[in-house]
Protein backbone atom coordinates (compact mmCIF):
# COMPACT_ATOMS: atom_id res chain seq x y z
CA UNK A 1 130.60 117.52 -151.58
CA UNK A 2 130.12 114.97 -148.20
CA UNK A 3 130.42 117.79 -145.61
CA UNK A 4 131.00 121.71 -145.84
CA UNK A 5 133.61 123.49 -144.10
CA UNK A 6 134.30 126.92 -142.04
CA UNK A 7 137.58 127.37 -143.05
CA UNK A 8 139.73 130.81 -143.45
CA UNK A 9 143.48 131.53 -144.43
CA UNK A 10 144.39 134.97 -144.61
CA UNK A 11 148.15 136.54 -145.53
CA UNK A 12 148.41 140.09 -144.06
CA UNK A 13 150.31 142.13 -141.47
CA UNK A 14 149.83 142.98 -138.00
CA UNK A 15 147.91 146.42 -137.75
CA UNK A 16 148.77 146.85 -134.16
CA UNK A 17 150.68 144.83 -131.38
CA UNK A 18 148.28 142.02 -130.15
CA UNK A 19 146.14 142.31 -126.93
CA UNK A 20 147.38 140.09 -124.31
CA UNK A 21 144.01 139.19 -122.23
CA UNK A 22 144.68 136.87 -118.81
CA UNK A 23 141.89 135.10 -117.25
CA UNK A 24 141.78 134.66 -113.53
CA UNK A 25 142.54 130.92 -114.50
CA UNK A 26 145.80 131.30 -116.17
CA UNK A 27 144.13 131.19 -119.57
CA UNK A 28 144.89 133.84 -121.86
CA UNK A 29 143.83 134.19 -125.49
CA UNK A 30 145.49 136.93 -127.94
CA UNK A 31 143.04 139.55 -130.31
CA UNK A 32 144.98 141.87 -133.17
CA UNK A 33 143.85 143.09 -136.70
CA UNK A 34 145.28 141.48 -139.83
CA UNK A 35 145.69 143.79 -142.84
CA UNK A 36 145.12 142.76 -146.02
CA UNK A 37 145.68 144.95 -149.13
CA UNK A 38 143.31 144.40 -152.32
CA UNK A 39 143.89 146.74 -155.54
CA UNK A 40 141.29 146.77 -158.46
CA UNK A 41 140.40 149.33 -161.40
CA UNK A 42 137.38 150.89 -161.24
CA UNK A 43 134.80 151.83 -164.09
CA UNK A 44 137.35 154.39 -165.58
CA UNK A 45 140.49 151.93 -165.39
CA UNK A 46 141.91 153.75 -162.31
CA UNK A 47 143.74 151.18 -160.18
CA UNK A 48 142.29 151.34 -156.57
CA UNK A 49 144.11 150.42 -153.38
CA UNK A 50 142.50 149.37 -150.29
CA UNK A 51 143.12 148.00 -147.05
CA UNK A 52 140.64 145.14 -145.13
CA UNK A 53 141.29 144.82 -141.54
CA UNK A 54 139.99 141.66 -139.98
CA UNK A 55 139.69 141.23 -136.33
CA UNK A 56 141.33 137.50 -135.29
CA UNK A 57 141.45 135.88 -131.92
CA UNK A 58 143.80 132.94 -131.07
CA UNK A 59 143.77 130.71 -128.23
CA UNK A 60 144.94 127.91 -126.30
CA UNK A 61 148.54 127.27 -126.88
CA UNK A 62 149.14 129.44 -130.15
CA UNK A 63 148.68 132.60 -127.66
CA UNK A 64 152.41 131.91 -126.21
CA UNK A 65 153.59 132.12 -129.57
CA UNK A 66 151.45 135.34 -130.36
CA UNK A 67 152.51 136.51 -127.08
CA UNK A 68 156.49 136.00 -127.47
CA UNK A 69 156.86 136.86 -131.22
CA UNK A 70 154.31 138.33 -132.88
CA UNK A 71 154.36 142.46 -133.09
CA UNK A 72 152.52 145.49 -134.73
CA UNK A 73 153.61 145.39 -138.94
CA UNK A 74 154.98 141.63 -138.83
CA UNK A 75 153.64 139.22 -141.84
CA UNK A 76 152.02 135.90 -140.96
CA UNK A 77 149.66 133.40 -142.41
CA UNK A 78 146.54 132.35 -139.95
CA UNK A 79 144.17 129.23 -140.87
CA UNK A 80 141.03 129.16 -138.46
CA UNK A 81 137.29 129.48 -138.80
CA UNK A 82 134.61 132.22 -138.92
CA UNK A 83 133.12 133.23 -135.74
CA UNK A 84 129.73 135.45 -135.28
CA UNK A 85 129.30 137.11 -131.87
CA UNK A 86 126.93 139.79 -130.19
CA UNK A 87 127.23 141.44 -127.05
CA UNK A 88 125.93 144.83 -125.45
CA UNK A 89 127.53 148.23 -125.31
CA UNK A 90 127.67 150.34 -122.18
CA UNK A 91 124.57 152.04 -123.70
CA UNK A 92 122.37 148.78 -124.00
CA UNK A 93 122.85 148.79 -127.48
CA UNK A 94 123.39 145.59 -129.21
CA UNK A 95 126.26 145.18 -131.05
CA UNK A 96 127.76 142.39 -133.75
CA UNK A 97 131.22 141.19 -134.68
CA UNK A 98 132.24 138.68 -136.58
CA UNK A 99 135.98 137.32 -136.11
CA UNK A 100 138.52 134.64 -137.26
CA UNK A 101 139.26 132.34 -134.91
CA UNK A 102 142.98 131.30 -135.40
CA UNK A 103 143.78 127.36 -135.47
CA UNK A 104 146.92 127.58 -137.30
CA UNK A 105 150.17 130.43 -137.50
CA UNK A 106 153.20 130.87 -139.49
CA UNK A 107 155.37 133.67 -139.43
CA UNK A 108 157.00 134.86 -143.04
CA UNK A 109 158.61 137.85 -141.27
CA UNK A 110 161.63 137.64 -139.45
């Protein structure tokens, strides 16, 4: 392997409609959850359902497209990378987040 990669796709639907955040330059950049379901069977054989929400950010000039046509429930692909970020609460305390940073968007919903 020459060189190792931070790469993410994910499949899943829009958990709510995507924030909309302008900077005082213009710039904007778009934040939403993506949903992914997962099912396995436990121990016992019982199928088990869950959902994973992941927190994505896009930016530059995929946020016109978020911004125009992407909504709460809608079913896209995203390519991007892993992000790991800090930052302190109200209360001083130190918090951490890590989120996918979207490079790349398809829509499958219509």
């Amino acid at each position: 392997m020459n060189a190792l990669r931070n790469k993410v796709q994910l499949i899943g639907r829009l958990g709510q409609d995507p924030e909309i955040i302008t900077f005082s330059d213009g710039g904007k950049i778009a934040k939403f959850s993506l949903a992914i379901d997962d099912s396995y069977k436990d121990k016992s054989g019982t199928k088990v359902e869950r959902t994973n929400w992941f927190p994505v950010v896009v930016k530059n000039g995929l946020t016109k497209v978020v911004e125009s046509y992407i909504t709460k429930g809608k079913e896209i692909i995203i390519e991007g990378k892993l992000n790991s970020r800090s930052y302190d609460t109200k209360d001083g305390e130190k918090r951490y987040i890590t989120e996918i940073i979207c490079t790349e968007l398809l829509m499958l919903s219509k």
